[in-house]
N, C-alpha and C. Protein backbone atom coordinates (compact mmCIF):
# COMPACT_ATOMS: atom_id res chain seq x y z
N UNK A 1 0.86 -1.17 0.00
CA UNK A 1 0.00 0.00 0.00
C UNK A 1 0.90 1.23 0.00
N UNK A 2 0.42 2.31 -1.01
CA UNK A 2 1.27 3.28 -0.67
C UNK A 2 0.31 4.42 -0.25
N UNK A 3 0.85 5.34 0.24
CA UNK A 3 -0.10 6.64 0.83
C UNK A 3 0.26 7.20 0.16
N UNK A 4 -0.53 8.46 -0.73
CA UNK A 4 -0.26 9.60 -1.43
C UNK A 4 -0.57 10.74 -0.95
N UNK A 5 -1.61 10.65 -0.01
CA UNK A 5 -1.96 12.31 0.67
C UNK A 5 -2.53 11.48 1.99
N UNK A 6 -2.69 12.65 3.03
CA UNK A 6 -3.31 12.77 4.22
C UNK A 6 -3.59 13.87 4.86
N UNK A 7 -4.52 14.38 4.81
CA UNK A 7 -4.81 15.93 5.30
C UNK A 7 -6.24 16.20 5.74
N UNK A 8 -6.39 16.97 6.51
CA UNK A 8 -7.43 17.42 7.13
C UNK A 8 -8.20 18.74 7.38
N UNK A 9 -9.24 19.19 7.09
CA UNK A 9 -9.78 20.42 7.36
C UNK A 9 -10.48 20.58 8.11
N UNK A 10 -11.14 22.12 8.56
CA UNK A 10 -12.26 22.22 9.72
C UNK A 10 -13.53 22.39 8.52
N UNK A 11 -14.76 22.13 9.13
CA UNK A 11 -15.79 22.35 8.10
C UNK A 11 -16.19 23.53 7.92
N UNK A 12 -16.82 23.93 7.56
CA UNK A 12 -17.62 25.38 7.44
C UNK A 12 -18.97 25.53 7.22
N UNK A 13 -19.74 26.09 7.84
CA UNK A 13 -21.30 26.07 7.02
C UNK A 13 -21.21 26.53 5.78
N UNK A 14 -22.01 25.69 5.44
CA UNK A 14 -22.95 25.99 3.83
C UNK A 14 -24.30 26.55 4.04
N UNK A 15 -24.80 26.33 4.89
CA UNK A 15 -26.02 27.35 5.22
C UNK A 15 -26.50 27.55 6.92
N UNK A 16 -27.02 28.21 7.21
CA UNK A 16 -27.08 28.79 8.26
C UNK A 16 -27.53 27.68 9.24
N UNK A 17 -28.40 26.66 9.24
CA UNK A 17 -28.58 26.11 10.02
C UNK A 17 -28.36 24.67 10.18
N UNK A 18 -27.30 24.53 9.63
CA UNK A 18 -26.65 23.60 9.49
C UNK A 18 -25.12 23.55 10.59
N UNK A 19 -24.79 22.24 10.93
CA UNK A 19 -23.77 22.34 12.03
C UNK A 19 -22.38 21.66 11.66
N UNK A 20 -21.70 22.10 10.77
CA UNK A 20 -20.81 21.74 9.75
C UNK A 20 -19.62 22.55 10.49
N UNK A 21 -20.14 23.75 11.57
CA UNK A 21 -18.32 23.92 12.02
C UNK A 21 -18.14 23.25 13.28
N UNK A 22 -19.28 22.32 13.41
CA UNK A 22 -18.41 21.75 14.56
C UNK A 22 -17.70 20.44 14.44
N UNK A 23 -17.73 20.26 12.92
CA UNK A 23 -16.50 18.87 12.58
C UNK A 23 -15.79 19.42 11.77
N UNK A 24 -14.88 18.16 11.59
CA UNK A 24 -13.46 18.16 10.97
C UNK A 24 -13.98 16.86 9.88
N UNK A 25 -12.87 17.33 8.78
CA UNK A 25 -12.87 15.62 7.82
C UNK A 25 -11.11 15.61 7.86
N UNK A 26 -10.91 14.44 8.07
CA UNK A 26 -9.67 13.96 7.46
C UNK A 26 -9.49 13.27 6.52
N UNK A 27 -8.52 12.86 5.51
CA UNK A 27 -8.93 12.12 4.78
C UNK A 27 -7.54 11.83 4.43
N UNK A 28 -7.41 10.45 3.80
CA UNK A 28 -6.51 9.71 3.56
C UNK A 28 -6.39 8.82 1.83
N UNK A 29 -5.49 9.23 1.37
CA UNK A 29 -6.10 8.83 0.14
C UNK A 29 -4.60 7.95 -0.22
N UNK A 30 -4.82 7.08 -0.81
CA UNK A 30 -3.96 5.47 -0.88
C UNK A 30 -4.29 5.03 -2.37
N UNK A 31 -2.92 4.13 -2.53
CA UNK A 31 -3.47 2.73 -3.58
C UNK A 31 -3.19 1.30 -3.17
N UNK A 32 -3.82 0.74 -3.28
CA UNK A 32 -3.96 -0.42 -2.36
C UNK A 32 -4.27 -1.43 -3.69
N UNK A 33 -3.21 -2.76 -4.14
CA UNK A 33 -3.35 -3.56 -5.34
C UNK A 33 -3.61 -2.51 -6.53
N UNK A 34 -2.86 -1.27 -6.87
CA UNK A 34 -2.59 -0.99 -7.97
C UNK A 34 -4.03 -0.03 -8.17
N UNK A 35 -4.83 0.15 -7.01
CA UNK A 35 -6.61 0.80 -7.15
C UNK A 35 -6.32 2.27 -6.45
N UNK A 36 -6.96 3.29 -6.53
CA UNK A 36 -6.73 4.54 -5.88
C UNK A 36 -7.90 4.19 -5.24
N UNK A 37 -7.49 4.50 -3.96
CA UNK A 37 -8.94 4.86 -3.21
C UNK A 37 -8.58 6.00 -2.06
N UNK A 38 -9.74 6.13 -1.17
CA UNK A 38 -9.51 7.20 -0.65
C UNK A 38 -10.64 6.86 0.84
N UNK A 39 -10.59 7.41 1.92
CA UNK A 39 -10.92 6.79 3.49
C UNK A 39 -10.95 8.50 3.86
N UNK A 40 -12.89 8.90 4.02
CA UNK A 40 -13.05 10.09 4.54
C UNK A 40 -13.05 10.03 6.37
N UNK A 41 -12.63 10.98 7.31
CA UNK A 41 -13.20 10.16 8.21
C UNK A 41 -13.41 11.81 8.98
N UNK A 42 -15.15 11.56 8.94
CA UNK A 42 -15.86 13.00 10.11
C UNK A 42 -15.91 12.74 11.14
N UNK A 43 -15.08 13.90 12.46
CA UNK A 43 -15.31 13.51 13.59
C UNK A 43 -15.81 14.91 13.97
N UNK A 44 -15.84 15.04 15.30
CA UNK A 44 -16.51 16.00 16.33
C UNK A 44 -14.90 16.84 16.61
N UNK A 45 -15.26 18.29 16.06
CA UNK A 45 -14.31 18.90 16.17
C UNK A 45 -13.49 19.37 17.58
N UNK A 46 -14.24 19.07 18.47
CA UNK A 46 -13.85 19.06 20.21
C UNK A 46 -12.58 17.96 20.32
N UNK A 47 -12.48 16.68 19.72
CA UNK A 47 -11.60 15.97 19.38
C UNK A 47 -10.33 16.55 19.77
N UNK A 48 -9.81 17.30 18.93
CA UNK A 48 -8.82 17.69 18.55
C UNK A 48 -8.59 18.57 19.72
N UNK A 49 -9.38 19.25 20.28
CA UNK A 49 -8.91 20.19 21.58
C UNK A 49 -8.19 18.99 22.68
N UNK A 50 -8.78 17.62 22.19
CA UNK A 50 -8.33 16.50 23.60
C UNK A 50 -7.37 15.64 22.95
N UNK A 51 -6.62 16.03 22.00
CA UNK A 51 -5.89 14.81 21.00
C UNK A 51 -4.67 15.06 21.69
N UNK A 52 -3.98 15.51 22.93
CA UNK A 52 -3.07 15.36 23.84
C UNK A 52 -3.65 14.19 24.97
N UNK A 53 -4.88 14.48 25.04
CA UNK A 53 -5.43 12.94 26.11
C UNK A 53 -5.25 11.79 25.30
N UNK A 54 -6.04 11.92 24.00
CA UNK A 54 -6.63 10.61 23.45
C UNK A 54 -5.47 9.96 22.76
N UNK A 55 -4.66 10.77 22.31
CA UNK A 55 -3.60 10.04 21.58
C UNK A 55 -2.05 10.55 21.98
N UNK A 56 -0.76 9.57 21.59
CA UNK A 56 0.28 9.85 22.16
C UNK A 56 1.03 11.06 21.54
N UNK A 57 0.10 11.50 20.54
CA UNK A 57 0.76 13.13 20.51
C UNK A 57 0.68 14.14 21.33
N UNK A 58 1.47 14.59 22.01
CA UNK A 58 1.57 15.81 22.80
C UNK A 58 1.71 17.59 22.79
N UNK A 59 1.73 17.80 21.36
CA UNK A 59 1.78 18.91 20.42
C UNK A 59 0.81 18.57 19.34
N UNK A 60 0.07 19.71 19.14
CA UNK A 60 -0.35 20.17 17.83
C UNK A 60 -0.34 21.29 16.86
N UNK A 61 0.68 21.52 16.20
CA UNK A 61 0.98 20.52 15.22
C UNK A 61 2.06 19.12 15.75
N UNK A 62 1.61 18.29 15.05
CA UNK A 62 2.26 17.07 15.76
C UNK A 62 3.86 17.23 15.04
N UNK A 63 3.83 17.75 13.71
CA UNK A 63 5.27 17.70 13.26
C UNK A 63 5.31 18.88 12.27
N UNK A 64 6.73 19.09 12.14
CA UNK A 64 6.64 20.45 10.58
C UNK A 64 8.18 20.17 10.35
N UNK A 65 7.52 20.21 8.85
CA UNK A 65 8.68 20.04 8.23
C UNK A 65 8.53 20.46 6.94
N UNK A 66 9.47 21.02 5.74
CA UNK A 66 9.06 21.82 4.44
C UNK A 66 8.47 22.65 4.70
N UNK A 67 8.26 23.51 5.86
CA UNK A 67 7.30 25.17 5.98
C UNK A 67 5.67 24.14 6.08
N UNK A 68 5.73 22.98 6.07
CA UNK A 68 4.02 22.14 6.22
C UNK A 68 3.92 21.75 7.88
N UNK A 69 2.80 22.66 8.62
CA UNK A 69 2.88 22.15 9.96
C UNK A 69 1.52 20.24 9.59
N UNK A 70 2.01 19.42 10.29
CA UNK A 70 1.34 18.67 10.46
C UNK A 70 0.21 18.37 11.44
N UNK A 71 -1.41 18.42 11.27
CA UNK A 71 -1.68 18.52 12.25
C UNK A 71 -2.52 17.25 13.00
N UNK A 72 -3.10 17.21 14.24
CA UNK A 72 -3.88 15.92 14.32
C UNK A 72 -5.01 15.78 13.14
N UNK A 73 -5.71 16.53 13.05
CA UNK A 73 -6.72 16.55 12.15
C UNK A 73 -6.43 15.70 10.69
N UNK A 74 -4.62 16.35 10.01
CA UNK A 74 -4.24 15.57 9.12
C UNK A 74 -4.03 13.57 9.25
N UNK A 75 -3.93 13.27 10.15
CA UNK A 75 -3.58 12.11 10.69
C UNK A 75 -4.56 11.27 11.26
N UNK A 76 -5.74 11.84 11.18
CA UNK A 76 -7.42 10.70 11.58
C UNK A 76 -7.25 9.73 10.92
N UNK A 77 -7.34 10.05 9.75
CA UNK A 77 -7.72 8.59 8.52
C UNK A 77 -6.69 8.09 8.55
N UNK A 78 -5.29 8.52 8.18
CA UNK A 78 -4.19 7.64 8.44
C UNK A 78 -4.51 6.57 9.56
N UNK A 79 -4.81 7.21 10.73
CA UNK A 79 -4.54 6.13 11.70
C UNK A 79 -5.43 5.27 11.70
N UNK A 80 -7.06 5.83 11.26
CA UNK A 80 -8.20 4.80 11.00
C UNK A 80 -7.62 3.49 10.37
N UNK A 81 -7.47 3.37 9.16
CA UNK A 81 -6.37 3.24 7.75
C UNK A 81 -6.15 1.93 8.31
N UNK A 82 -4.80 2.49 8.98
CA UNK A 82 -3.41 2.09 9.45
C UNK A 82 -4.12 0.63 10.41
N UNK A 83 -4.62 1.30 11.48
CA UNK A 83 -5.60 0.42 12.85
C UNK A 83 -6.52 -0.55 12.68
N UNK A 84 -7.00 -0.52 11.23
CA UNK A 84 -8.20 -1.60 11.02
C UNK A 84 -7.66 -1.86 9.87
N UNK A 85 -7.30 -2.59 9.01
CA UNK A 85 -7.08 -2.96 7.92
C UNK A 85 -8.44 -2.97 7.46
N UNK A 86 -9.43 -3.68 7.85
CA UNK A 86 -10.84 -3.76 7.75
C UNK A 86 -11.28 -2.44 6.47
N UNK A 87 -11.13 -0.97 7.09
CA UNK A 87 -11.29 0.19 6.79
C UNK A 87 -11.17 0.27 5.18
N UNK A 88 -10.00 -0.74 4.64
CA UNK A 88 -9.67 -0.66 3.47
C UNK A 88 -10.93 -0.76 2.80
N UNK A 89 -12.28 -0.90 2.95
CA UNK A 89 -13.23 -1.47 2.17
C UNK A 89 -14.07 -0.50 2.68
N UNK A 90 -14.13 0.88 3.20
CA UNK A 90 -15.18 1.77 3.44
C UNK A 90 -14.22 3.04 2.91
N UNK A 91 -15.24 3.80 3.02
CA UNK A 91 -14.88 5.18 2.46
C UNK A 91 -15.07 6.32 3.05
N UNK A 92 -16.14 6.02 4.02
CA UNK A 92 -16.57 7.26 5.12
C UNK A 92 -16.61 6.32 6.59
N UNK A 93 -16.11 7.17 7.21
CA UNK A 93 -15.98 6.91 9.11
C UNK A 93 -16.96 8.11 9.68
N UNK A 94 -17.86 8.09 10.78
CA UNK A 94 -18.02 9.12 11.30
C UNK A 94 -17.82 8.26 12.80
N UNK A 95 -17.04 9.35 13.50
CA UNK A 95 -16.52 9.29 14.99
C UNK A 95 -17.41 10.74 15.84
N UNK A 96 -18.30 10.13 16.77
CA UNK A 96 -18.84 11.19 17.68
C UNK A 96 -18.83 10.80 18.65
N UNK A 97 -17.92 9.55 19.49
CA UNK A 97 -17.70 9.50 20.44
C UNK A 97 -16.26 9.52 21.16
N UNK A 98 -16.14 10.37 21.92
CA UNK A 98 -14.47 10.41 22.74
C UNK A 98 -13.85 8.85 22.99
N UNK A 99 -15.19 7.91 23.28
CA UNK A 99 -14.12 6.45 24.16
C UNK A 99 -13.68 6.10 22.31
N UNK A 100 -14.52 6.49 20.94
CA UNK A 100 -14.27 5.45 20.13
C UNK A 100 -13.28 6.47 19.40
N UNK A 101 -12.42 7.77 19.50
CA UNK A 101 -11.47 8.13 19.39
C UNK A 101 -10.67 7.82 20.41
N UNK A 102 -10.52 7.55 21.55
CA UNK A 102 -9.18 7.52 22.41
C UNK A 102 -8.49 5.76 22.49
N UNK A 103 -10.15 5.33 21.60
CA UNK A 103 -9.86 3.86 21.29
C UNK A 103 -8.96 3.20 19.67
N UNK A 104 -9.11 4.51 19.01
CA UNK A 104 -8.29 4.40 17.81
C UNK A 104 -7.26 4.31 18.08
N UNK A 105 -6.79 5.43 18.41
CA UNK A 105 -5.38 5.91 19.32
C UNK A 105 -4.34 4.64 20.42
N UNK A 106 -5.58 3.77 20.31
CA UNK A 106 -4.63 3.27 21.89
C UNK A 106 -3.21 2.69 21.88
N UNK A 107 -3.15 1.99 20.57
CA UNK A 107 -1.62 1.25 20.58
C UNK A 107 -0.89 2.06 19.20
N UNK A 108 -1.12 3.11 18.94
CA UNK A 108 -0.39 3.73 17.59
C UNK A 108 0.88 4.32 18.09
N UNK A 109 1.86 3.96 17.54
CA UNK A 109 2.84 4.12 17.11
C UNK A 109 3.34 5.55 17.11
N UNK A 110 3.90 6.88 17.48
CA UNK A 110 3.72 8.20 16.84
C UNK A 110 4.75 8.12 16.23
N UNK A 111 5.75 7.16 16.18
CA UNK A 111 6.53 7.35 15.53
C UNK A 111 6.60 6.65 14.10
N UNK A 112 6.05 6.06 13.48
CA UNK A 112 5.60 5.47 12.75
C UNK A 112 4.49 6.26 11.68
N UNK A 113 3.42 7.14 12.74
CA UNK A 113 2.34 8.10 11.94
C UNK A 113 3.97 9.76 11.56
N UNK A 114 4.53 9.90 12.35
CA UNK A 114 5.39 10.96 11.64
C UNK A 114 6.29 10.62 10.82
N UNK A 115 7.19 9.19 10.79
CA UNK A 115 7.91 9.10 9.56
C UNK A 115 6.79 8.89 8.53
N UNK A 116 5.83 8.44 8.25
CA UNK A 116 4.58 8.46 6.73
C UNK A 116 4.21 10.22 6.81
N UNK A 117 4.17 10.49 7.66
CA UNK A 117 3.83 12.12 7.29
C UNK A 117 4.75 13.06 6.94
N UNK A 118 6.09 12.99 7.60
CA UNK A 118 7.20 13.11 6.58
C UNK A 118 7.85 12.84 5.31
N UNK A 119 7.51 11.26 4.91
CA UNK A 119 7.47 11.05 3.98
C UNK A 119 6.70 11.86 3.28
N UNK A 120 5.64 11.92 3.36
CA UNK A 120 4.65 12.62 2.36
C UNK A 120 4.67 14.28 1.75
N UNK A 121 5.07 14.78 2.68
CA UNK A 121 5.86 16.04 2.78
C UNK A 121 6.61 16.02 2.17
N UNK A 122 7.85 15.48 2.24
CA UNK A 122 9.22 15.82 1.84
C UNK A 122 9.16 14.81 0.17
N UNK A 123 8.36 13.23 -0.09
CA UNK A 123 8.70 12.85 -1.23
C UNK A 123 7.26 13.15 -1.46
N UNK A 124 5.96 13.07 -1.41
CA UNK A 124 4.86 13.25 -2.15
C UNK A 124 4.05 11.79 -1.73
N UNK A 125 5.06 11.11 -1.64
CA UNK A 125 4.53 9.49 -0.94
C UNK A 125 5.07 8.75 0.35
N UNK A 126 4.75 7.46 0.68
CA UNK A 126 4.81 7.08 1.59
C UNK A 126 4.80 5.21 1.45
N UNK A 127 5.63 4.67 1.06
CA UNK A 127 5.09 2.89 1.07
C UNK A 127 5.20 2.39 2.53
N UNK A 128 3.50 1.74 2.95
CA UNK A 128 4.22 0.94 3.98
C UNK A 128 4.00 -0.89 3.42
């Protein structure tokens, strides 16, 4: 599998009564057997205010490198991805609960999610 992007935004409304700034999408986009695909994943933008609890990153931005700060937000789907192999066969995640984010998180690697995010940065890709 190789990774080609991983990045994340905050949402924004599209119309007024709609509740689109209070998530994030991350998204992770891969080829997996020679196929492009791509792994959206919406969570609850409060997340990220606790992604020093829930996960073993302790800074956000978690890394920078090339003038690109890296942030948790960029690194959801990666780790979705990464954590379930399963995932390979969906395309959208939605996460609105804290135990089932701090449960993604539990045995990841940070060192492992920053060399693929470096990679990606610095060559454009990432094989794991």
């Amino acid at each position: 599998m190789i990774i080609i992007k991983a990045e994340g935004i905050e949402l924004e409304k599209e119309k007024p009564n709609t509740s689109e700034d209070f998530f994030n999408r991350s998204t992770v986009t891969y080829t997996d057997n020679g196929q492009e695909k791509e792994l959206n994943v919406l969570y609850v933008r409060f997340f990220d205010e606790k992604s020093s609890e829930i996960s073993p990153f302790k800074e956000n931005p978690i890394l920078a490198t090339n003038q690109r700060e890296v942030t948790f937000k960029d690194i959801v789907a990666l780790v979705c991805l990464l954590q379930n192999p399963g995932n390979k066969e969906k395309k959208r995640i939605y996460i609105n609960e804290l135990k089932e984010m701090e449960a993604l998180f539990r045995d990841v690697d940070p060192e492992q999610i920053k060399g693929i995010m470096n990679n990606l940065v610095t060559q454009g890709k990432s094989q794991l």
